[in-house]
Structures are given as structure tokens and as C-alpha cells.
C-alpha atoms as a PDB file:
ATOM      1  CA  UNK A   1      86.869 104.268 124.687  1.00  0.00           C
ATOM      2  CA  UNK A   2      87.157 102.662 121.571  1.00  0.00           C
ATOM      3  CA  UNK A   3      89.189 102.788 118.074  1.00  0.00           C
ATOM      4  CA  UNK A   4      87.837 102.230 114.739  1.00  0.00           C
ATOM      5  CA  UNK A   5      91.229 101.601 112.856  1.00  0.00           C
ATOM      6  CA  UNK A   6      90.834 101.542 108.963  1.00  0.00           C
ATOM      7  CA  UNK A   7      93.968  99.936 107.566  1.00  0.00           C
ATOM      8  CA  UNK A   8      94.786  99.740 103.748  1.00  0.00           C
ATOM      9  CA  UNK A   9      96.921  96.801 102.389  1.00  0.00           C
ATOM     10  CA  UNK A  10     100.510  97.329 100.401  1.00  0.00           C
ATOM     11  CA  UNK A  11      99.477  96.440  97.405  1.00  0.00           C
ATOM     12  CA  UNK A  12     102.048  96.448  94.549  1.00  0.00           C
ATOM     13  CA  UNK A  13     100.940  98.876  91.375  1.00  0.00           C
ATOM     14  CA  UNK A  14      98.058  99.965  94.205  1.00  0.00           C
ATOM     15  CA  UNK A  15      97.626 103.952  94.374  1.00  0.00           C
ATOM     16  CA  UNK A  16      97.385 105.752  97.836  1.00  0.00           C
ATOM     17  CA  UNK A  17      96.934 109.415  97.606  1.00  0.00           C
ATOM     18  CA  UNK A  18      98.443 110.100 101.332  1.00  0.00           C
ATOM     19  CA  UNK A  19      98.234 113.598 101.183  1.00  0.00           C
ATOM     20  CA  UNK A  20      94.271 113.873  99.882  1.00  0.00           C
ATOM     21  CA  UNK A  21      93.736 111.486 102.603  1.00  0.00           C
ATOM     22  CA  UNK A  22      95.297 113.646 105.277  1.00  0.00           C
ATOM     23  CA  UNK A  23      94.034 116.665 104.198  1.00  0.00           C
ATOM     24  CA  UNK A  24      90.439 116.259 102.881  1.00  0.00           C
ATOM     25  CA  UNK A  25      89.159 112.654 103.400  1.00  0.00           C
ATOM     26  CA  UNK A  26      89.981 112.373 107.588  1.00  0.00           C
ATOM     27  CA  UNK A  27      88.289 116.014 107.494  1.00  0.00           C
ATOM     28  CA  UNK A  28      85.545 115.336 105.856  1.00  0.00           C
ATOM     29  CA  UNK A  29      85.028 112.379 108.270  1.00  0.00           C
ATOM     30  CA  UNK A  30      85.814 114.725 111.661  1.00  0.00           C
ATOM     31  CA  UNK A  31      83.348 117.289 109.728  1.00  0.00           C
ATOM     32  CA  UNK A  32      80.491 114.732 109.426  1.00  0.00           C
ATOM     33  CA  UNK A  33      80.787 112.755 112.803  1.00  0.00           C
ATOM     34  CA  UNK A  34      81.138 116.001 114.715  1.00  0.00           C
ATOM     35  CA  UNK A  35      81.360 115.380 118.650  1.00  0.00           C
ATOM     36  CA  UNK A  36      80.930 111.295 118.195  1.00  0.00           C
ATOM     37  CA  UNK A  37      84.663 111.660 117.077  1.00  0.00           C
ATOM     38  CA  UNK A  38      87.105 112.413 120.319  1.00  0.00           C
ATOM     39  CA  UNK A  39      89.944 112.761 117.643  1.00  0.00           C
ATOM     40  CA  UNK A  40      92.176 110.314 115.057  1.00  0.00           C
ATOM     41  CA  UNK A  41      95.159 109.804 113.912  1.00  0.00           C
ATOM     42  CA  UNK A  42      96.694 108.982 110.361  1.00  0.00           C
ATOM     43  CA  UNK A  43      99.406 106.523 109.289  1.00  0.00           C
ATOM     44  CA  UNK A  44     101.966 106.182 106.845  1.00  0.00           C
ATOM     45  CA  UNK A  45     103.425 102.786 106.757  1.00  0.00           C
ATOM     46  CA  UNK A  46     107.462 103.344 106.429  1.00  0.00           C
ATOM     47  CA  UNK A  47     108.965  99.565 107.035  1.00  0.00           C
ATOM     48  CA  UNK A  48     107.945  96.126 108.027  1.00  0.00           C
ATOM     49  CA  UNK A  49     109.084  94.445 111.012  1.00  0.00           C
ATOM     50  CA  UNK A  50     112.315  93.612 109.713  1.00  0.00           C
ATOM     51  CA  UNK A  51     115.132  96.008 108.130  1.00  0.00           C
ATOM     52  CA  UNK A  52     114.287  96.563 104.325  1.00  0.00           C
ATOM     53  CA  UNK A  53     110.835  94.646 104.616  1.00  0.00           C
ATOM     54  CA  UNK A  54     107.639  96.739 102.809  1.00  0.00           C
ATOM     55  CA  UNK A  55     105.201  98.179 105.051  1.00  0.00           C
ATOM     56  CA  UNK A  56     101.956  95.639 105.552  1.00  0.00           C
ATOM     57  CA  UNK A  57      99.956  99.218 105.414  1.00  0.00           C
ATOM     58  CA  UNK A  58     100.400 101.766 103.337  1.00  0.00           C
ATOM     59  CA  UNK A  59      98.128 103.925 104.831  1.00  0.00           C
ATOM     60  CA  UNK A  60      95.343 103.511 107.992  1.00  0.00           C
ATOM     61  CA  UNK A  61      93.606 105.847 110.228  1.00  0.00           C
ATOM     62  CA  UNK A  62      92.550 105.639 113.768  1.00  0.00           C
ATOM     63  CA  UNK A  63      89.384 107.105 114.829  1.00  0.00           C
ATOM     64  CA  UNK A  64      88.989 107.256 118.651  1.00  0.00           C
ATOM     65  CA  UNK A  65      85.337 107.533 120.116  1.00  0.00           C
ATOM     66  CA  UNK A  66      83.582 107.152 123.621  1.00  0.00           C
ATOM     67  CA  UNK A  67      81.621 103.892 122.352  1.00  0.00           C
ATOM     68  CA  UNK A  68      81.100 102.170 119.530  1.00  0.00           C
ATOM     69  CA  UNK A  69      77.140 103.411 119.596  1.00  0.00           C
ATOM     70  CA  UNK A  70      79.102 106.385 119.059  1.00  0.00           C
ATOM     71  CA  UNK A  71      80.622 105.812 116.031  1.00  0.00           C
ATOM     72  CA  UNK A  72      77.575 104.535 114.710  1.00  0.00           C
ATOM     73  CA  UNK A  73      75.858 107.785 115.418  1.00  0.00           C
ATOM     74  CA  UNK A  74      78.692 109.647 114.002  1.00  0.00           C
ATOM     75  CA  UNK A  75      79.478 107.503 110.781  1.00  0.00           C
ATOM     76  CA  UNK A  76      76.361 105.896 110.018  1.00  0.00           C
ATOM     77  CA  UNK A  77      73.872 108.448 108.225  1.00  0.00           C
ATOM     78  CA  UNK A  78      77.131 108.912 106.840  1.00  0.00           C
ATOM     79  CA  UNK A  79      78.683 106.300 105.316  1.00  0.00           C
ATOM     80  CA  UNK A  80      77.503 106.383 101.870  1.00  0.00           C
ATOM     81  CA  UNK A  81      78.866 110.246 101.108  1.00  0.00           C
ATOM     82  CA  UNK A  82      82.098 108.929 103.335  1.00  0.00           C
ATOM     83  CA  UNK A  83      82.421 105.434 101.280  1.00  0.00           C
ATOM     84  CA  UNK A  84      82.089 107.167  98.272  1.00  0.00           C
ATOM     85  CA  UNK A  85      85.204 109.449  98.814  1.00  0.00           C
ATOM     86  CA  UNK A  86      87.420 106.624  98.629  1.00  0.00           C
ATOM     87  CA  UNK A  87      88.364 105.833  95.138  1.00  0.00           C
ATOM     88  CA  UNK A  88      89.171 109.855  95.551  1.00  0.00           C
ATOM     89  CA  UNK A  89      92.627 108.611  97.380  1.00  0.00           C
ATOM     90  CA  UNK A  90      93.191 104.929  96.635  1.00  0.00           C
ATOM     91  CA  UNK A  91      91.896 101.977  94.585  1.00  0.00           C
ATOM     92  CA  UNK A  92      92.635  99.522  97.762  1.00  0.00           C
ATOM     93  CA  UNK A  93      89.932  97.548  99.695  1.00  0.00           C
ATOM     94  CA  UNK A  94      90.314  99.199 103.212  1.00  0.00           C
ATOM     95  CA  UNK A  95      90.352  96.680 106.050  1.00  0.00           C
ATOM     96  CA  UNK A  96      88.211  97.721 109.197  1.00  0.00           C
ATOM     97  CA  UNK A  97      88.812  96.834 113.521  1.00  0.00           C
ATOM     98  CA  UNK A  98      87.236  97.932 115.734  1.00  0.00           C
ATOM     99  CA  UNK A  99      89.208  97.748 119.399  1.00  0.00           C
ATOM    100  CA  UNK A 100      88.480  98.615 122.848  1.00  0.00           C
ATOM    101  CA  UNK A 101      91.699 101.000 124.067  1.00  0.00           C
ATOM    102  CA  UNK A 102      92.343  99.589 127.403  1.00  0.00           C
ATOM    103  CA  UNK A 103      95.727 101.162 127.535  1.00  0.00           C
ATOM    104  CA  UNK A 104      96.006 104.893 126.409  1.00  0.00           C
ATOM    105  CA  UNK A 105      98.243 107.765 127.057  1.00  0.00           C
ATOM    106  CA  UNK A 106      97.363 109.772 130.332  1.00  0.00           C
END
């Protein structure tokens, strides 16, 4: 299994529409990568690692798929209506991983 993990810098002044991102821009993308998307999750960043330190992320989203052929299937034809939702929540340059999950919750 792998994660594609789309993280989104704290950016003083930047804007990050959490809940438009939680409840219409991860939708959309379950909606339009259909089976090639086992399931994500969605991040609020709260603290740094040390008390009263900003969050590095304000925002990032974890989508979990069997390969990453399958989240090319899934995202690829498309990216362009997907990309183009973004300045919908946020006006941040998203930063993108992809990670094979060798450890994972039974």
C-alpha cells in the first residue's frame, strides 16, 4: 500500500479554507478516483513540536491506495479539474510524498 500525502506550508497572511477542504475538495477527489482510492484522511496542523511552536502544516491530506499505478489511474485523467479546485481553499503551494506504508494499523 501506499500514501500520497499532500501537505500545505504555514504560511503567515496564507488562507486555508479547512472546512471547504474537508467537505468538498477531499470529496471531489474520492468522487473522481473512485475504487483507486482505499480511503484518506485530513489534517489540521494544531502545534509544532515544541509547546507554543506554529504548526509546519496547516493543512495536508493522506490518500491511501493499493499502488502507486493506482493513484495514477485514479488521479491522473484527473488532475487538471482536481488542480484547479485549489485556489477554491487556499492560495498555498501544496507540497506532495509519496510513501510506501510499511507499518499500518491491523
Amino acid at each position: 500500500m501506499i500514501k500520497v500525502s499532500v501537505m500545505y506550508p504555514n504560511q503567515p497572511g496564507a488562507r486555508f479554507d479547512h472546512a471547504y477542504y474537508k467537505d468538498k475538495h477531499m470529496p471531489l477527489v474520492q468522487a473522481r478516483m473512485g475504487a483507486n482510492c482505499r480511503f484518506y484522511t485530513v489534517d489540521k496542523g494544531l502545534g509544532g513540536g515544541a509547546p507554543g511552536e506554529p504548526p509546519t502544516y496547516v493543512g495536508m491530506c493522506h490518500i491511501y491506495c493499493d499502488s502507486v499505478e493506482a493513484f495514477q489511474a485514479g488521479f491522473g485523467p484527473h488532475a487538471k479539474e482536481i488542480m484547479g479546485d485549489i485556489p477554491n481553499y487556499t492560495d498555498l503551494q501544496p507540497i506532495v510524498q509519496i510513501s510506501e506504508v510499511v507499518v499500518g494499523q491491523p
